[in-house]
Structures are given as C-alpha cells and as structure tokens.
Protein backbone atom coordinates (compact mmCIF):
# COMPACT_ATOMS: atom_id res chain seq x y z
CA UNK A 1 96.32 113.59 76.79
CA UNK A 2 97.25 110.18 77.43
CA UNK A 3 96.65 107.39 81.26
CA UNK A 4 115.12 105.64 94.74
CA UNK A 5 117.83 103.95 94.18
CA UNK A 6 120.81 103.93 92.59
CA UNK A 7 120.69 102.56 88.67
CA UNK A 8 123.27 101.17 87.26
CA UNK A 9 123.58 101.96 83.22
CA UNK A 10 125.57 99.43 80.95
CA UNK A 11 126.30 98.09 77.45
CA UNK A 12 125.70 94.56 78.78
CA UNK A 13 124.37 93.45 81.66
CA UNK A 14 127.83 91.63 83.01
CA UNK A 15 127.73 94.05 86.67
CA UNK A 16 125.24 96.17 87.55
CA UNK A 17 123.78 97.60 90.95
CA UNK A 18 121.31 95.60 92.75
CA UNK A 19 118.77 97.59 94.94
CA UNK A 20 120.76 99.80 96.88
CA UNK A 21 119.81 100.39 100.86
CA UNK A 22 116.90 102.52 100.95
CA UNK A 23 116.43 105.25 103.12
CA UNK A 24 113.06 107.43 103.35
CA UNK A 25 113.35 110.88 105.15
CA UNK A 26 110.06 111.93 106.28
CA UNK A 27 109.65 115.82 106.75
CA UNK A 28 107.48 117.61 108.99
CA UNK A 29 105.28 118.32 106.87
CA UNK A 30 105.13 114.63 106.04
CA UNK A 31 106.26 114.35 101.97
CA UNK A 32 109.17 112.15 101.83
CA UNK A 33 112.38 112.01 100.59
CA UNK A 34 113.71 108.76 99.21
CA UNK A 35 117.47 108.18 99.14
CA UNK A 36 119.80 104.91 98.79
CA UNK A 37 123.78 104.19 99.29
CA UNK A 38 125.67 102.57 96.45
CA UNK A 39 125.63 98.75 96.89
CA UNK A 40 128.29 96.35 95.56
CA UNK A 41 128.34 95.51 91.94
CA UNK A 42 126.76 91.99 91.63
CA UNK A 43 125.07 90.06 88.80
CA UNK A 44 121.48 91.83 87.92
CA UNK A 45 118.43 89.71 88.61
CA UNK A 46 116.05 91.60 86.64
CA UNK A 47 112.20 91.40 87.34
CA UNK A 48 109.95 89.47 84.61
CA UNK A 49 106.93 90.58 82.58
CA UNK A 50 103.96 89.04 84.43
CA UNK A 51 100.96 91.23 82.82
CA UNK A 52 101.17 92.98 79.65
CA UNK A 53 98.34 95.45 79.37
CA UNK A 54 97.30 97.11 75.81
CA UNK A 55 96.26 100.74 76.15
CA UNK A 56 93.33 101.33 73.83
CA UNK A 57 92.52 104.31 72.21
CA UNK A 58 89.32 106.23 73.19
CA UNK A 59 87.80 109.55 71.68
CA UNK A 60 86.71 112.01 73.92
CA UNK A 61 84.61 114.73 72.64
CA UNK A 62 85.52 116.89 69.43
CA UNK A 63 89.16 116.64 68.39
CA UNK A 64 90.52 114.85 72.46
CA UNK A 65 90.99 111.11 73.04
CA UNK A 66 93.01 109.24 75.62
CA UNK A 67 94.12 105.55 76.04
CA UNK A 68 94.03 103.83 79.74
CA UNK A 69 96.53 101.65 80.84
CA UNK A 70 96.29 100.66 84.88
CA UNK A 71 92.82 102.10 84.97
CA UNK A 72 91.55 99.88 82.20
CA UNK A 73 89.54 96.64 82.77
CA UNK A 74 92.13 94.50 82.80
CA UNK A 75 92.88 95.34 86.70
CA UNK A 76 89.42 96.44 87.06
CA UNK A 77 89.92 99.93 87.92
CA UNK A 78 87.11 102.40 86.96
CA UNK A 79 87.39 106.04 86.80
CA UNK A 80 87.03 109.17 84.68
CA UNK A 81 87.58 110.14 81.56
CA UNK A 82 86.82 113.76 81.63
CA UNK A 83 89.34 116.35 82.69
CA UNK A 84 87.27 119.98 82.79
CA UNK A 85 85.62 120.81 86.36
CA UNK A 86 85.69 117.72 88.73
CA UNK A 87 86.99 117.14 92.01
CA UNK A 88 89.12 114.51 93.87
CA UNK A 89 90.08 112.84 97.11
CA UNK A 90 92.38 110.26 98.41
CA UNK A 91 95.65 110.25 96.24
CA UNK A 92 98.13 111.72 94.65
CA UNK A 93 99.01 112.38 90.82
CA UNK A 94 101.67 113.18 88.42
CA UNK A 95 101.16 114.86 85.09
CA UNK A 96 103.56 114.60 82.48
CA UNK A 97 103.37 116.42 78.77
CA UNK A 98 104.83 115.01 76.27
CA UNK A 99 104.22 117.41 73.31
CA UNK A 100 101.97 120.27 73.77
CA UNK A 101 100.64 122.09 76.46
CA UNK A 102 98.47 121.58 79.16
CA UNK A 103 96.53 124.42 81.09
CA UNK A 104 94.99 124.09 84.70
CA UNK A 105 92.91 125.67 87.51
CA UNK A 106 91.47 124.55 90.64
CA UNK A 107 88.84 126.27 93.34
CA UNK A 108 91.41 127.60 95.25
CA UNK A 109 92.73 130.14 92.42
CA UNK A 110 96.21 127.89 91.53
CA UNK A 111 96.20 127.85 87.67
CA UNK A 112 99.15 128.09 84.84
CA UNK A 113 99.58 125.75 81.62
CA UNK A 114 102.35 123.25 81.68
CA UNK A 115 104.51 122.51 78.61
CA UNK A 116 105.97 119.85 76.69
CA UNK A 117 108.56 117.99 79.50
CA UNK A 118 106.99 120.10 82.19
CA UNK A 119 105.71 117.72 84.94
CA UNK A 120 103.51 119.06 87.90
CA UNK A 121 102.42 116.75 91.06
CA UNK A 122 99.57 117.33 92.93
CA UNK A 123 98.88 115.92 96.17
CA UNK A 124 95.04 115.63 95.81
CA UNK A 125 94.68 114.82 100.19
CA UNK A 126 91.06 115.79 101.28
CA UNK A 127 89.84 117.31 98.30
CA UNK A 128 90.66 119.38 95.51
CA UNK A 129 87.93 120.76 92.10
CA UNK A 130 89.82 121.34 88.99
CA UNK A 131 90.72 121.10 85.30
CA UNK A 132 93.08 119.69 82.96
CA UNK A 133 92.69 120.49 79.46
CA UNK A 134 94.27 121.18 76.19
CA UNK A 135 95.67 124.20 75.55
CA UNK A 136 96.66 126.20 72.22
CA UNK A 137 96.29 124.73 69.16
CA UNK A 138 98.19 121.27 67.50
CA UNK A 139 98.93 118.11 69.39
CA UNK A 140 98.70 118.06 72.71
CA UNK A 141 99.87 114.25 74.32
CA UNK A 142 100.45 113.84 77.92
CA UNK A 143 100.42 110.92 80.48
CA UNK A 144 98.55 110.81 83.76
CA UNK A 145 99.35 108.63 87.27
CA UNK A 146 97.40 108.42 90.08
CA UNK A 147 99.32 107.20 93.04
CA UNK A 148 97.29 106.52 95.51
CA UNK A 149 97.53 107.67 99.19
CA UNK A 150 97.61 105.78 102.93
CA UNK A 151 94.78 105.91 105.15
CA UNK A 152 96.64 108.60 107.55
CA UNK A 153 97.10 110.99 104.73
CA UNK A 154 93.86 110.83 102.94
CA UNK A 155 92.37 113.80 104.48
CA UNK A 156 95.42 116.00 104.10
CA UNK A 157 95.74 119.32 102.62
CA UNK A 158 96.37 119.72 98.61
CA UNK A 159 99.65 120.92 97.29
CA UNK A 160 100.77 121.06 94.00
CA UNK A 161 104.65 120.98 93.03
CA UNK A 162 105.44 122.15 89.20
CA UNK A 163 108.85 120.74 87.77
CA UNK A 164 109.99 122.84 84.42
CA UNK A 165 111.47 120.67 82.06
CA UNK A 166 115.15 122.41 82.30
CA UNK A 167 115.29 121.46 85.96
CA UNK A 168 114.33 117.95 85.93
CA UNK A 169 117.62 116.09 86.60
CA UNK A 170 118.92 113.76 83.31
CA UNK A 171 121.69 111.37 83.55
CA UNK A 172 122.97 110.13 80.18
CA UNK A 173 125.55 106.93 79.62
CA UNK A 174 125.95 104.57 77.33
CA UNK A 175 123.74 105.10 75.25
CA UNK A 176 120.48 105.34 77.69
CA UNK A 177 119.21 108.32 79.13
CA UNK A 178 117.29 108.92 82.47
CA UNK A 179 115.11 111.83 83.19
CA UNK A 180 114.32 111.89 86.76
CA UNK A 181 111.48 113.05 87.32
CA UNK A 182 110.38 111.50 90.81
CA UNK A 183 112.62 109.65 93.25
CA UNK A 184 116.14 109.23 92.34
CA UNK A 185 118.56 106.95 90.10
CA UNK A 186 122.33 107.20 89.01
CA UNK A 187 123.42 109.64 91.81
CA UNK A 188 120.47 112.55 91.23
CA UNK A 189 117.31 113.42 92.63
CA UNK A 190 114.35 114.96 91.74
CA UNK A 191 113.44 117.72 93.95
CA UNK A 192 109.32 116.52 93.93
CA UNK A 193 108.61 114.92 97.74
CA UNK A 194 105.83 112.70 97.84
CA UNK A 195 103.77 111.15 100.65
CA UNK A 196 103.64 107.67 98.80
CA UNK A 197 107.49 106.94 98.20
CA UNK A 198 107.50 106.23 94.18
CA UNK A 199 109.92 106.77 91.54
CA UNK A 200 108.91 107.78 87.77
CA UNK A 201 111.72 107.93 85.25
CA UNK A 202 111.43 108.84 81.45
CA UNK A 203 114.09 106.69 79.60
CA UNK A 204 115.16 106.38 76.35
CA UNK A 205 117.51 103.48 75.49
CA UNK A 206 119.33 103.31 71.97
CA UNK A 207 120.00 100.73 69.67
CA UNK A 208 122.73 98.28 71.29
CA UNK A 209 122.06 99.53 74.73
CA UNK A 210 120.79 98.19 77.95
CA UNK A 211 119.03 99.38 80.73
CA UNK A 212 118.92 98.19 84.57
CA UNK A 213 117.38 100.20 86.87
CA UNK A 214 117.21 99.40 90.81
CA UNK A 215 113.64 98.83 92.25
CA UNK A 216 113.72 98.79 95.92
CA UNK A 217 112.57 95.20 97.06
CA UNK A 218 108.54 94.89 97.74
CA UNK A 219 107.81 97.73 95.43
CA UNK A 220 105.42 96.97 92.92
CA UNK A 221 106.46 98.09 89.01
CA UNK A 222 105.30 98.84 85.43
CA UNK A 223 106.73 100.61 82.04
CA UNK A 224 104.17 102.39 79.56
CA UNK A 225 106.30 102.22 76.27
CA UNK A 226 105.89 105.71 74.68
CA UNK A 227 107.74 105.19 71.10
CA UNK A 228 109.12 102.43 69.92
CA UNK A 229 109.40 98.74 71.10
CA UNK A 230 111.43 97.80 74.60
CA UNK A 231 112.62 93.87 75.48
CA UNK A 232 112.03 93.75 79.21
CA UNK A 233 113.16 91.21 81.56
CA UNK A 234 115.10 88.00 81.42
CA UNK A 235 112.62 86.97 78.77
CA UNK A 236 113.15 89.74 76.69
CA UNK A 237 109.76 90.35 76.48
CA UNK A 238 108.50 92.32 73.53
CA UNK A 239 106.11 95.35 75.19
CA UNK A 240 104.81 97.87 72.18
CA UNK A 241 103.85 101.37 71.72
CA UNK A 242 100.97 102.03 74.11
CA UNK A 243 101.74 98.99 75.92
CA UNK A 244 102.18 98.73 80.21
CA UNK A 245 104.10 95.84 81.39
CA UNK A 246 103.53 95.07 85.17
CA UNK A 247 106.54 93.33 86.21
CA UNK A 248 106.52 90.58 89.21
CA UNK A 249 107.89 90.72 92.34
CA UNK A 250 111.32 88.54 91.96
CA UNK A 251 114.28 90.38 91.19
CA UNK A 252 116.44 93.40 92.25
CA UNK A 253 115.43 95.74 89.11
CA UNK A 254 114.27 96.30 85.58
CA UNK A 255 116.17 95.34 82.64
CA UNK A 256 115.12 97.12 79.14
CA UNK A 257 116.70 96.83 75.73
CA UNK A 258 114.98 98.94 72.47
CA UNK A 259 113.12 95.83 70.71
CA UNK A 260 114.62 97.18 67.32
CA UNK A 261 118.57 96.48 66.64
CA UNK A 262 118.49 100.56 64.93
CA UNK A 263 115.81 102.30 66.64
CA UNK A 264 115.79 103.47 70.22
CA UNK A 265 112.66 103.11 73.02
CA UNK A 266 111.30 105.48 75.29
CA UNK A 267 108.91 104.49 78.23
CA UNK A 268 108.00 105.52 81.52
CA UNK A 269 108.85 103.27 84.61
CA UNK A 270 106.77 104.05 87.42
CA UNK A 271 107.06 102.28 90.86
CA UNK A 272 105.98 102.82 94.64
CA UNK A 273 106.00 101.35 97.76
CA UNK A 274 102.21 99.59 98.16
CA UNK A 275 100.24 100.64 101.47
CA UNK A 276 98.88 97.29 102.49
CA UNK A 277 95.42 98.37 102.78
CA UNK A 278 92.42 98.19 100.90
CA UNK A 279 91.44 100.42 98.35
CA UNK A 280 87.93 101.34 97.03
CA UNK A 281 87.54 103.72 94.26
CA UNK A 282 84.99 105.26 92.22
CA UNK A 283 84.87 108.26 89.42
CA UNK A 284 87.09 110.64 91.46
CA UNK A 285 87.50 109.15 94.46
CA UNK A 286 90.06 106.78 95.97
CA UNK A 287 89.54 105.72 99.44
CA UNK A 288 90.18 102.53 101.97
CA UNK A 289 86.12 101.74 102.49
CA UNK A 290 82.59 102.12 101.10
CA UNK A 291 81.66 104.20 103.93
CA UNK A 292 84.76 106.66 103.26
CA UNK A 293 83.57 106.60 99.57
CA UNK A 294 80.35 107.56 100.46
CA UNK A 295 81.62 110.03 103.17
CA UNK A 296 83.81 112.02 100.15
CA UNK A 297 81.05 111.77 97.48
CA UNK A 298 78.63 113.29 100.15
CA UNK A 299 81.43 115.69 101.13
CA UNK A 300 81.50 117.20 97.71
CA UNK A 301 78.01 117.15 97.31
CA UNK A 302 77.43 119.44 100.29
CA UNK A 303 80.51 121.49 99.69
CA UNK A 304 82.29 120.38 103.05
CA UNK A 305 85.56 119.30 104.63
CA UNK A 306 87.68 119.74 102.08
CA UNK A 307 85.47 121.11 99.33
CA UNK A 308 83.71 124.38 100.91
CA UNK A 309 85.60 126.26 98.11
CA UNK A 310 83.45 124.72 95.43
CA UNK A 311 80.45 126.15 96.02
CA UNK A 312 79.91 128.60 93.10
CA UNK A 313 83.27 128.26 91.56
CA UNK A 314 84.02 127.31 87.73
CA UNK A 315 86.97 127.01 86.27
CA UNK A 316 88.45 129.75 83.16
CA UNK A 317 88.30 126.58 80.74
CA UNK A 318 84.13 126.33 81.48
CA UNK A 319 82.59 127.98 78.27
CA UNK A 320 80.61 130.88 79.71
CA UNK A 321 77.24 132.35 78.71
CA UNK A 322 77.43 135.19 76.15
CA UNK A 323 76.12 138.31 77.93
C-alpha cells in the first residue's frame, strides 16, 4: 500500500477554463459540498513545479512496503508506518486501491475490504482505532492522504463514506480521462462531502494530449505520478514514477502532458483549501498545539473522549492466540 471546479480538457492549450467561481455548500451536519459556474474561456496560466519530492521505497515487515511522499522528510512531516490496530485524531483521509484489495475494521464494529478503484473516506474527528491491511493474496498497491482538519472540527464524530469503483464519476475527452473521485471537474461530482474542501482526481493523459485542470485560487496543490512520466507546468517539468510535484501558488490551474510522445501518464492531483492555522503532529495525531497533542495522546491512553470504545477491543486482522 502506497503514501471543484470546472476543468477544461484540450489537445492544446490555445482556450481553456480558468478557475471557475467557487461555491462551498455547508450542510448541517457540516461536510461540504464544493461547486463552481463555468467561467469564460481565456488563455490558461498554469501553476509551476516549485518542489519535486521522490517517494522512496520502504519495506515493512514480511512481504509489505510503502513509499512516503508529503509525509517524508523533505516537508518534515513524521508519522506512521504501520497500518494494523492504531488510532487517530484530528483529520481526515482518503484511501485509494489501485490493484488489490484492502480490508478494514475499527472499534466501533465498521469493517469490509475495499477493491481495486474502490476509494473510502474517513473523517477521523475526535478519534477513531483501526486497521488497514492487505487482503487476499498477490499485489496489493494503494495510496493514502491525510487531509487534515480545522480547529472547530477536530473533535467531531467519525464517519466513513465508501465510493465503489463503478460509481465514481469519469469524464473522458481528448484523449485524457478524469476519475472524480473528490470534489468536482468537467461538469460531475463526486458524491464524497468533506469538512476540508479538497478535490482528488485520478487522470490519465495519452500520448499527444494535454491536461488543464482548474484549481480554485489560494488552494495549495500536488500530483503523485502513478505510471509513467507527466510534463507539468509552463516548464514542462519532467515529474517520474513515484514522484509528488508541489506546485506554487501563481496560476489558475494545472497543466500535464505524458512525458513520453507514445506512452500515456497517470497521477493523482490532490488539492484543498489550507486552514490558516498551525498544525502539530505526531505518530497518529494531527492537532493545532502541543497541549492538544498531549490532550489526544493522553485521551487514548485512558480510553476517553473519543476513544472509550478501545478499551479491550482488537481488530479481526490481530493474529489471535491458539486455544
């Protein structure tokens, strides 16, 4: 296992959309809905390459490995690496499998195995304990985001929202394909609400085609390039397999061409509107202060607020003593 707008898709990049008016429905129960109107068709000013980020491979015990991309040292993030019983606080994440199958369970009894295209977001809130691991036999490759949550909605209740592959929306032009799986581009939506408005969109651009895709303005950006080799940006920039490019502020959108004249590219863009706050995180934990830090590890510790339902519980994929 690995770690909107409107878009406008063209041959060349002669007119496309620039970021379209954003509007962001919240609900009662406070996930939000992101929507945008169609702007005029104007001259793309796509966003350059400003960090290019090379995600390593790791083992991790017999037969499992994983490579880190945003949580490696390069933007000195630290966090886990192990994905049987552990518990969390503070954000929210998206899992996405690639190939495979990936099988879950948390303290309060929500458990199932999602499969290759399946993607299933889980607002973490005050606390959840759970697993993520492998399941059946072969390869099993998926990618992991944690999106992290504001201060007000730190302490809110989990939820998890599964997305079968079938019903996540795919728009297809001109050679480039879009599967959206949160937030919204060419016309469709995904049906995921999220606290933190973000978009995450699996595309696959063929040889001879180009890519721009609308980022709302002041939302920060990346691409992890999953096969192949994309060109980003006004630059072209060259980004490889297992690469994340973190793209700068200046510019309407993201422009992507496959780096090979007769092979295509697939990545994942992932972008979200940034909080504004400060952030401390540790292992599990993502939180706006040391003392809140403290607070959740102390929390789980003493199987309170948020995490009473640990106390005693393991998950199916904990080996259990023969009898």
């Amino acid at each position: 296992m690995s770690g909107s707008t409107c878009v406008s898709l063209a041959p060349s990049s002669v007119a496309v959309a620039p970021p379209a008016r954003v509007a962001e429905e919240t609900h009662s129960d406070g996930m939000i809905t992101i929507q945008s109107d169609e702007a005029p068709m104007i001259p793309s000013k796509p966003r350059a390459v400003v960090q290019t980020l090379t995600c390593q491979r790791r083992p991790l015990g017999e037969g499992f490995a994983y490579r880190r991309s945003i949580g490696g040292p390069e933007l000195e993030i630290t966090g886990p690496a192990n994905f049987g019983d552990h518990p969390h606080r503070g954000f929210e994440s998206l899992t996405y499998v690639l190939e495979g199958s990936i099988g879950f369970h948390d303290f309060s009894g929500h458990k199932g195995t999602i499969n290759t295209g399946d993607a299933q977001w889980t607002t973490v809130g005050r606390g959840v304990v759970h697993a993520e691991v492998p399941a059946g036999q072969g390869v099993q490759r998926g990618l992991n985001f944690w999106i992290n949550l504001a201060a007000k909605d730190k302490m809110v209740a989990p939820s998890y929202q599964e997305l079968a592959s079938v019903d996540i929306p795919t728009v297809d032009k001109d050679g480039v394909s879009v599967k959206v799986i949160v937030g919204e581009a060419q016309g469709v939506r995904s049906p995921i609400q999220t606290r933190t408005p973000v978009m995450c969109l699996d595309i696959t651009v063929g040889p001879g085609a180009h890519l721009h895709q609308a980022v709302p303005a002041g939302w920060s950006a990346c691409a992890y390039v999953i096969d192949g080799e994309a060109s980003f940006g006004p630059t072209a920039r060259a980004t490889r397999q297992h690469e994340c490019a973190v793209f700068g502020a200046k510019g309407n959108g993201v422009d992507a061409r496959s780096g090979d004249a007769d092979a295509s590219t697939r990545f994942l863009l992932v972008a979200a509107r940034p909080h504004g706050e400060t952030v401390v995180r540790e292992g599990y934990f993502v939180m706006n202060t040391r003392e809140d830090l403290e607070q959740a590890m102390d929390d789980y510790r003493n199987h309170r607020n948020g995490f009473e339902m640990a106390v005693g519980w393991t998950s199916d994929h904990v080996a259990k003593p023969a009898q």
